[in-house]
PDB file of N, CA and C in Angstrom:
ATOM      1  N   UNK A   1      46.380-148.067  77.696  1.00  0.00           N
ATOM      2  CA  UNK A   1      47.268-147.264  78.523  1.00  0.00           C
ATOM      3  C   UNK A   1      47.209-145.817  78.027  1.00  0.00           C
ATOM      4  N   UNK A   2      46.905-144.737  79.251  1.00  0.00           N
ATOM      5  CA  UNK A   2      46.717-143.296  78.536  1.00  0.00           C
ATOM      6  C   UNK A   2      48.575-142.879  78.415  1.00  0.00           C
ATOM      7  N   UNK A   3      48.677-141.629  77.698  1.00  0.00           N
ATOM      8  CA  UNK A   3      49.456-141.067  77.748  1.00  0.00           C
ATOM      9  C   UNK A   3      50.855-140.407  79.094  1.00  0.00           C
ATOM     10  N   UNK A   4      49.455-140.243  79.708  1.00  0.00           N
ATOM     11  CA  UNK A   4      50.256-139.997  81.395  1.00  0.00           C
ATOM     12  C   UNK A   4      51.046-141.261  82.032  1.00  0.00           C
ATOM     13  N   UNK A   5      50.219-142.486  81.534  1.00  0.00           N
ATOM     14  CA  UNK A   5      50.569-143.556  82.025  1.00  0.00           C
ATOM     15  C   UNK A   5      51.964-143.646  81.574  1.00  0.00           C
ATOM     16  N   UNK A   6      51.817-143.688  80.371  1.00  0.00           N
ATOM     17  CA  UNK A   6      53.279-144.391  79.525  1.00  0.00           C
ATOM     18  C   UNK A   6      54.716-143.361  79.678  1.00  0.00           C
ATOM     19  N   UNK A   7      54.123-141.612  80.436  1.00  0.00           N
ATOM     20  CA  UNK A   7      55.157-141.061  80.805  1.00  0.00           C
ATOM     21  C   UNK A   7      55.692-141.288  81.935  1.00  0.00           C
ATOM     22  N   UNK A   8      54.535-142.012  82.896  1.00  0.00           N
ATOM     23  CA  UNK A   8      55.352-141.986  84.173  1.00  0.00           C
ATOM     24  C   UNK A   8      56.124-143.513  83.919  1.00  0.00           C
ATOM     25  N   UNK A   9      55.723-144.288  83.178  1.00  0.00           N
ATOM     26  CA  UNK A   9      56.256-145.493  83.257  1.00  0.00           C
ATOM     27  C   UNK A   9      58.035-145.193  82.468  1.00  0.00           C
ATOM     28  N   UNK A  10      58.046-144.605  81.511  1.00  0.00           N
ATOM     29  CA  UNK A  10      59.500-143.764  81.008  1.00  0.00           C
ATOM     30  C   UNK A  10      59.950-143.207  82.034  1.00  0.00           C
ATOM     31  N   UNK A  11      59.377-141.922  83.031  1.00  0.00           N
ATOM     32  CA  UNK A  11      59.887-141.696  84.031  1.00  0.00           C
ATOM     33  C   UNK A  11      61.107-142.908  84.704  1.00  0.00           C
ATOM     34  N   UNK A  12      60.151-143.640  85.177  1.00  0.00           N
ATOM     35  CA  UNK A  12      60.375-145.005  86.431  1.00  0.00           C
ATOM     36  C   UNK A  12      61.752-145.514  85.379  1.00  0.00           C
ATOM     37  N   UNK A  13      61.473-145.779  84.726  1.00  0.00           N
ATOM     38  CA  UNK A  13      62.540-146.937  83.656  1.00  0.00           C
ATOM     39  C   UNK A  13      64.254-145.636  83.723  1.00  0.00           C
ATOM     40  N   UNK A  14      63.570-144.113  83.343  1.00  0.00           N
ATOM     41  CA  UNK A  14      64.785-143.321  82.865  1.00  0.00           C
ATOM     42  C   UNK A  14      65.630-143.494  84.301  1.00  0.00           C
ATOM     43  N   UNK A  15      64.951-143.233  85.138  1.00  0.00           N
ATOM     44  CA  UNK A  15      65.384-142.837  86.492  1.00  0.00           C
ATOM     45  C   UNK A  15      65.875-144.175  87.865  1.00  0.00           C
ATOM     46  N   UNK A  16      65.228-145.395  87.129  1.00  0.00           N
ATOM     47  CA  UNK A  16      66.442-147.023  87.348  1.00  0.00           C
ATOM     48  C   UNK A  16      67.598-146.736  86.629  1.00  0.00           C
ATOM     49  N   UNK A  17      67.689-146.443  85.148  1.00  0.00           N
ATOM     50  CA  UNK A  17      68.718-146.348  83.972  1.00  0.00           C
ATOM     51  C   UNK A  17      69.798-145.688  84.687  1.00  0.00           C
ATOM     52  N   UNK A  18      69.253-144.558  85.056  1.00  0.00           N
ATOM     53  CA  UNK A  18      70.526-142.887  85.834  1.00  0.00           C
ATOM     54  C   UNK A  18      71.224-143.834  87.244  1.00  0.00           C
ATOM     55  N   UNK A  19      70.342-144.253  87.708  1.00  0.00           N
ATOM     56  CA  UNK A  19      71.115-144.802  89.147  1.00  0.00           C
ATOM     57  C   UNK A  19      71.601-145.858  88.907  1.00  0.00           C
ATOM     58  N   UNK A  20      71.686-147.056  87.977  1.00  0.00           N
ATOM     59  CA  UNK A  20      72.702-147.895  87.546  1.00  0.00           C
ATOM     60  C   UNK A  20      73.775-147.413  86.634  1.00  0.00           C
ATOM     61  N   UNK A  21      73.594-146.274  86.187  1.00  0.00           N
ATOM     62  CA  UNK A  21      74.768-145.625  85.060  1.00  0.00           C
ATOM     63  C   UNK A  21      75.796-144.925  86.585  1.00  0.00           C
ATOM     64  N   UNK A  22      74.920-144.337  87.718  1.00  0.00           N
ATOM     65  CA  UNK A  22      76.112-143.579  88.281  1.00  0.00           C
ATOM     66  C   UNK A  22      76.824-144.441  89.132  1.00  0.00           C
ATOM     67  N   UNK A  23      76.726-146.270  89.157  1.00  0.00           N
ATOM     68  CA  UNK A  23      77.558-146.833  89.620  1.00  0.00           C
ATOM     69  C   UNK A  23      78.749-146.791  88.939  1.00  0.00           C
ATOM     70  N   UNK A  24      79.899-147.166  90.196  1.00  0.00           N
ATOM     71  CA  UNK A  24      81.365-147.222  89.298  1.00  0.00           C
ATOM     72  C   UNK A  24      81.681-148.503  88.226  1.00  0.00           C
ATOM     73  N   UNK A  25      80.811-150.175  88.856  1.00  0.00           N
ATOM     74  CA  UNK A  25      81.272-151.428  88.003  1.00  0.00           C
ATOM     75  C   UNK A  25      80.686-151.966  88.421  1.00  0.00           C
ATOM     76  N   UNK A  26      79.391-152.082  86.653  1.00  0.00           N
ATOM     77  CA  UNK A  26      78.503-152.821  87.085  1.00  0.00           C
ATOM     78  C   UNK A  26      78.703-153.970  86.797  1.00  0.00           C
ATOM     79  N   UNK A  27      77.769-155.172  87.427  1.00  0.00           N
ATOM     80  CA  UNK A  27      78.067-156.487  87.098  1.00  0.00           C
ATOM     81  C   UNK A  27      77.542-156.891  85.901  1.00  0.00           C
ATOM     82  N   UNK A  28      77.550-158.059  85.114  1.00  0.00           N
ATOM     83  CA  UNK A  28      76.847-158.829  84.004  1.00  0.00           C
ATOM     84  C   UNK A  28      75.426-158.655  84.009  1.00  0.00           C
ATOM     85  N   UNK A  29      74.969-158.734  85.715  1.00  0.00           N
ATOM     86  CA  UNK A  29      73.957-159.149  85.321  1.00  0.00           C
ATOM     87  C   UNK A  29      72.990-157.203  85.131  1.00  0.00           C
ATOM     88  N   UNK A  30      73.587-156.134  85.693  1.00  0.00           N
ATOM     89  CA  UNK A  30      73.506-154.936  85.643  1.00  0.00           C
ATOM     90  C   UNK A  30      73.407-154.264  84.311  1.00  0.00           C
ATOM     91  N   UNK A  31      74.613-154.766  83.317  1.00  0.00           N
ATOM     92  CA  UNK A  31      74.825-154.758  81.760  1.00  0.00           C
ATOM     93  C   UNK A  31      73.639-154.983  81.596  1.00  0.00           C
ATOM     94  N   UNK A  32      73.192-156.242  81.481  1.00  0.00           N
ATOM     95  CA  UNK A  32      72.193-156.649  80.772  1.00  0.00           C
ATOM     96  C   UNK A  32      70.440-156.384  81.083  1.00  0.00           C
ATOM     97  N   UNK A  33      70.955-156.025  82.653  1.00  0.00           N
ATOM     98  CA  UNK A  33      69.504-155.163  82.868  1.00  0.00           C
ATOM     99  C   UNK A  33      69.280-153.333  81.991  1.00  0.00           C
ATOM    100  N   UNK A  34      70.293-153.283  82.000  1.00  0.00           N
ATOM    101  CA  UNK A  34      70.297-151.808  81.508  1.00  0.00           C
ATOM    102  C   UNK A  34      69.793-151.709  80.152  1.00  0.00           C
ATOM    103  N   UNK A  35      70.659-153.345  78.995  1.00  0.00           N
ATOM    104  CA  UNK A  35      70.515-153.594  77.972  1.00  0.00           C
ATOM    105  C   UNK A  35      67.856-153.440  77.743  1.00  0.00           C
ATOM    106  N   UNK A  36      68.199-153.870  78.719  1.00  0.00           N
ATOM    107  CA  UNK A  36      66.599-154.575  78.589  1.00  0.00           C
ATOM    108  C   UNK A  36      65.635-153.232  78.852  1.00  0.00           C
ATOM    109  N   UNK A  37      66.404-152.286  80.154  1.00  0.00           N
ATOM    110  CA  UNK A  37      65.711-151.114  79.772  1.00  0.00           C
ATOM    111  C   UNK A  37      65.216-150.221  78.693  1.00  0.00           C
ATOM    112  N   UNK A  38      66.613-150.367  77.869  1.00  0.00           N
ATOM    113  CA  UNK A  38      66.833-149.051  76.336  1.00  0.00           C
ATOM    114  C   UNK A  38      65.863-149.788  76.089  1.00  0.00           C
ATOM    115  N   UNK A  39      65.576-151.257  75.425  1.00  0.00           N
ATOM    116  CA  UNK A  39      64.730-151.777  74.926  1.00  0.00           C
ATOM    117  C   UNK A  39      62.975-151.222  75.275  1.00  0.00           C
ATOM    118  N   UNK A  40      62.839-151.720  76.715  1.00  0.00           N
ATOM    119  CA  UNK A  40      61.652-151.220  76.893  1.00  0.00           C
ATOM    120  C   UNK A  40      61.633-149.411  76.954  1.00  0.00           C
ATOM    121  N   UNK A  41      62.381-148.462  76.857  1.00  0.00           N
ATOM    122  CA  UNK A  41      62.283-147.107  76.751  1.00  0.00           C
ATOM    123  C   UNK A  41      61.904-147.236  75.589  1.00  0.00           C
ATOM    124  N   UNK A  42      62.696-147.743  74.548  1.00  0.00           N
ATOM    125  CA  UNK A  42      62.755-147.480  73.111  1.00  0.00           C
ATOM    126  C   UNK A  42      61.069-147.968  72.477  1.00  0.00           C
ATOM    127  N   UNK A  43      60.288-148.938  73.385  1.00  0.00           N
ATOM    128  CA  UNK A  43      59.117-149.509  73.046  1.00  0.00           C
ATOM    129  C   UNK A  43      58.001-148.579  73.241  1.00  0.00           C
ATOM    130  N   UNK A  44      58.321-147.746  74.974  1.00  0.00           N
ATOM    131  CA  UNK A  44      57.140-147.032  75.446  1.00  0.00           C
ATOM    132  C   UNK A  44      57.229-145.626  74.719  1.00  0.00           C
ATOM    133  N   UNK A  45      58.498-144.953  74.363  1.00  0.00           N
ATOM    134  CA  UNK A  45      58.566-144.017  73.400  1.00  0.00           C
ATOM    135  C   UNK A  45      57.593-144.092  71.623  1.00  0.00           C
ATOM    136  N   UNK A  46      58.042-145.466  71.591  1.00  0.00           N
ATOM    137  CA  UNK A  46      57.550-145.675  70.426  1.00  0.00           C
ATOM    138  C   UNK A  46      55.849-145.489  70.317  1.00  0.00           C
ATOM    139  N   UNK A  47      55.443-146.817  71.338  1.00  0.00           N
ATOM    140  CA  UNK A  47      53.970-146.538  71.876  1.00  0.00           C
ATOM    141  C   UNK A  47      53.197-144.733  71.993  1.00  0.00           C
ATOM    142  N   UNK A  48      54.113-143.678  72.822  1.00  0.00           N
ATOM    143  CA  UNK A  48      54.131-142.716  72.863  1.00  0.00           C
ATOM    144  C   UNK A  48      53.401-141.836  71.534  1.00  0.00           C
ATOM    145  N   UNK A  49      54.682-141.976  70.511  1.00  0.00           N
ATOM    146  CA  UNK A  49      54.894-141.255  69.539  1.00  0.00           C
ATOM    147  C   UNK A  49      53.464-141.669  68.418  1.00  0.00           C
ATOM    148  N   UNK A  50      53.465-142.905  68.463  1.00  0.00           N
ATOM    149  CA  UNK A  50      52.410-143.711  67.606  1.00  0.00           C
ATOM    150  C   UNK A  50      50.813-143.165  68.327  1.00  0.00           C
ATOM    151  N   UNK A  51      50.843-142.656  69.262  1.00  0.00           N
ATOM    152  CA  UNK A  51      49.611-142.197  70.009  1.00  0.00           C
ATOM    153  C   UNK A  51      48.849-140.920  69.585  1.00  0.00           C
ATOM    154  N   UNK A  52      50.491-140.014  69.880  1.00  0.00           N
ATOM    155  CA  UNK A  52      50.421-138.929  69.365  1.00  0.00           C
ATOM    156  C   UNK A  52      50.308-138.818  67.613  1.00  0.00           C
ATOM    157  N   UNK A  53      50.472-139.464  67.089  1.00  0.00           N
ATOM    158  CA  UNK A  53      50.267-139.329  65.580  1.00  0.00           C
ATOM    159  C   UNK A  53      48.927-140.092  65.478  1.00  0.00           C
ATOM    160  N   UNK A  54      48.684-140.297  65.763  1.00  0.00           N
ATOM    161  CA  UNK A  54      47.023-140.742  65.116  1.00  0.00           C
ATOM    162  C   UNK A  54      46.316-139.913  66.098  1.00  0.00           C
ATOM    163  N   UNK A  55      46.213-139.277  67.707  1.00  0.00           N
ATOM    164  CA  UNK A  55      45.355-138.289  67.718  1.00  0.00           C
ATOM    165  C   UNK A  55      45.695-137.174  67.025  1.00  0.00           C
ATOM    166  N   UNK A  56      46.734-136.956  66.375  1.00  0.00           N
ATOM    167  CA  UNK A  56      47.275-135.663  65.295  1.00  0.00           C
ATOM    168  C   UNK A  56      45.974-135.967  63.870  1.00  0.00           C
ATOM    169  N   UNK A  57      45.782-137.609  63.566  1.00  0.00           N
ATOM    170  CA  UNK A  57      45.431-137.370  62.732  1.00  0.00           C
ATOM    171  C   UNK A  57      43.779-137.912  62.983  1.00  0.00           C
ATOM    172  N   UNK A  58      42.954-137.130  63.797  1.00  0.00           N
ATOM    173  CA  UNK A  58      41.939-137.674  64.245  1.00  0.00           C
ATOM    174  C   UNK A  58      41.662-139.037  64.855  1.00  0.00           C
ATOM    175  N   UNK A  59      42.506-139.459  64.708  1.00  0.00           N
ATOM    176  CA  UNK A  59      42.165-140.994  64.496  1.00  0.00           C
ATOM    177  C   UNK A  59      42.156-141.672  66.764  1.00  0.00           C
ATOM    178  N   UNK A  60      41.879-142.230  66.927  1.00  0.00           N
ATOM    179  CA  UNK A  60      41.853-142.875  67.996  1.00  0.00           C
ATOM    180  C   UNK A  60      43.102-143.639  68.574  1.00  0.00           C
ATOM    181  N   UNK A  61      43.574-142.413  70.120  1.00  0.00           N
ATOM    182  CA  UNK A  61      44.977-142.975  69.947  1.00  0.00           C
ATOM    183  C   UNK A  61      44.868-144.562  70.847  1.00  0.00           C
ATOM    184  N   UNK A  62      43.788-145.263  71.218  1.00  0.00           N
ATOM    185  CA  UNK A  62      43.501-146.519  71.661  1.00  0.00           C
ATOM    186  C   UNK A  62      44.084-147.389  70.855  1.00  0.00           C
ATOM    187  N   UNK A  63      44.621-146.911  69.678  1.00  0.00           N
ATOM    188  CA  UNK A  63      44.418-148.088  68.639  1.00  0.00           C
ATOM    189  C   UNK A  63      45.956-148.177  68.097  1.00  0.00           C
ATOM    190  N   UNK A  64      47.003-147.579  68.834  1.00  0.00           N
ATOM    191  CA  UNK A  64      48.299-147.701  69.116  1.00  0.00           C
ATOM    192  C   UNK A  64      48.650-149.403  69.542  1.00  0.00           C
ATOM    193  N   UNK A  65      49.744-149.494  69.265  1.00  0.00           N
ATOM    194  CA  UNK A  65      49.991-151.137  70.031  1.00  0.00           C
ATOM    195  C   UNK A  65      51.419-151.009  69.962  1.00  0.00           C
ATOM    196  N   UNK A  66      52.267-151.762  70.955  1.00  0.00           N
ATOM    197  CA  UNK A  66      53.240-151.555  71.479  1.00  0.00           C
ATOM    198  C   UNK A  66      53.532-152.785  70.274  1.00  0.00           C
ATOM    199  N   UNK A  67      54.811-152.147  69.936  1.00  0.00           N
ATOM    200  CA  UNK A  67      55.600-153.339  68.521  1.00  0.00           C
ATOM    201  C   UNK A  67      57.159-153.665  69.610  1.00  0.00           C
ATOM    202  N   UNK A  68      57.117-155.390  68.869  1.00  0.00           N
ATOM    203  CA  UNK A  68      58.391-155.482  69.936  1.00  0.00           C
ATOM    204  C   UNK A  68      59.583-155.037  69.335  1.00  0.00           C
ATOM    205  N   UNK A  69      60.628-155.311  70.141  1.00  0.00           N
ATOM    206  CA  UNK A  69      61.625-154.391  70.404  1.00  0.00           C
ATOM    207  C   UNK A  69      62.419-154.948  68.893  1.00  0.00           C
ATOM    208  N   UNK A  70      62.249-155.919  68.225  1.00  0.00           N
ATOM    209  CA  UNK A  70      63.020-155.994  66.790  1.00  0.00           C
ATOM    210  C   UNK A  70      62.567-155.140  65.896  1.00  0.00           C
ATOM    211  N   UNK A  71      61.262-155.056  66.073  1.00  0.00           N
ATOM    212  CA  UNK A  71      60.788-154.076  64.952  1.00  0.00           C
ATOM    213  C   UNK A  71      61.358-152.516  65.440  1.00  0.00           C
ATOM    214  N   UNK A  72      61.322-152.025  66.083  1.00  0.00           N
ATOM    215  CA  UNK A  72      62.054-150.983  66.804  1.00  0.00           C
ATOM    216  C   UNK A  72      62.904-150.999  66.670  1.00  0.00           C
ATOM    217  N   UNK A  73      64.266-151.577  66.739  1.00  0.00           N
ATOM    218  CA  UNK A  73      65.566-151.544  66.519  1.00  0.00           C
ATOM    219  C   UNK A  73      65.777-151.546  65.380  1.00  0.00           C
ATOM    220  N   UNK A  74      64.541-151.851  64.620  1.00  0.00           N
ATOM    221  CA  UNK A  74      65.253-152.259  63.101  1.00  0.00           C
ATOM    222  C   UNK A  74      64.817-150.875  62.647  1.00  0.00           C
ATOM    223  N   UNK A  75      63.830-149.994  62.665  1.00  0.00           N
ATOM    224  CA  UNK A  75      63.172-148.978  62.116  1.00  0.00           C
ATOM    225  C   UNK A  75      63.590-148.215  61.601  1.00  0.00           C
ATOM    226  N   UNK A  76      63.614-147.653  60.559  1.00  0.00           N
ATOM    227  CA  UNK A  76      64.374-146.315  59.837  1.00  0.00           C
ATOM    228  C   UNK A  76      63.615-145.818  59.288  1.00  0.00           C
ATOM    229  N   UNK A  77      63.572-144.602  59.960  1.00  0.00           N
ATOM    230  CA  UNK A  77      62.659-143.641  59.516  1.00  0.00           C
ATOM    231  C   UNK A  77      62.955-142.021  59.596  1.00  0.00           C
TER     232      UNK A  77
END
């Protein structure tokens, strides 16, 4: 996946996120879609960032891989 890709795909995800946030009451099952978005934002950002640091460091940003969302949540850095 190139770079452009993974922005428009953040695009698509930010811009579901905004139009379920400007409802007044969402349902359970709305919660938990929203829950699943941050997740996948928080993944394709990650993917993102990991791209950009290895073409920073010559290196081939092909060789990025999307880590799931525990390792992400857990990350401190």
């Amino acid at each position: 996946m190139e770079d452009n890709q993974i922005l428009n795909h953040i695009k698509s995800l930010t811009e579901n996120e905004e139009k379920l946030w400007s409802k007044e009451n969402l349902s359970d099952e709305e919660v938990k879609k929203l829950h699943q978005m941050k997740l996948e934002l928080d993944q394709y950002w990650d993917l993102l960032r990991q791209r950009r640091a290895l073409r920073n460091a010559g290196e081939n940003p092909n060789q990025a891989e999307a880590r799931d969302s525990d390792t992400i949540e857990n990350y401190e850095g």
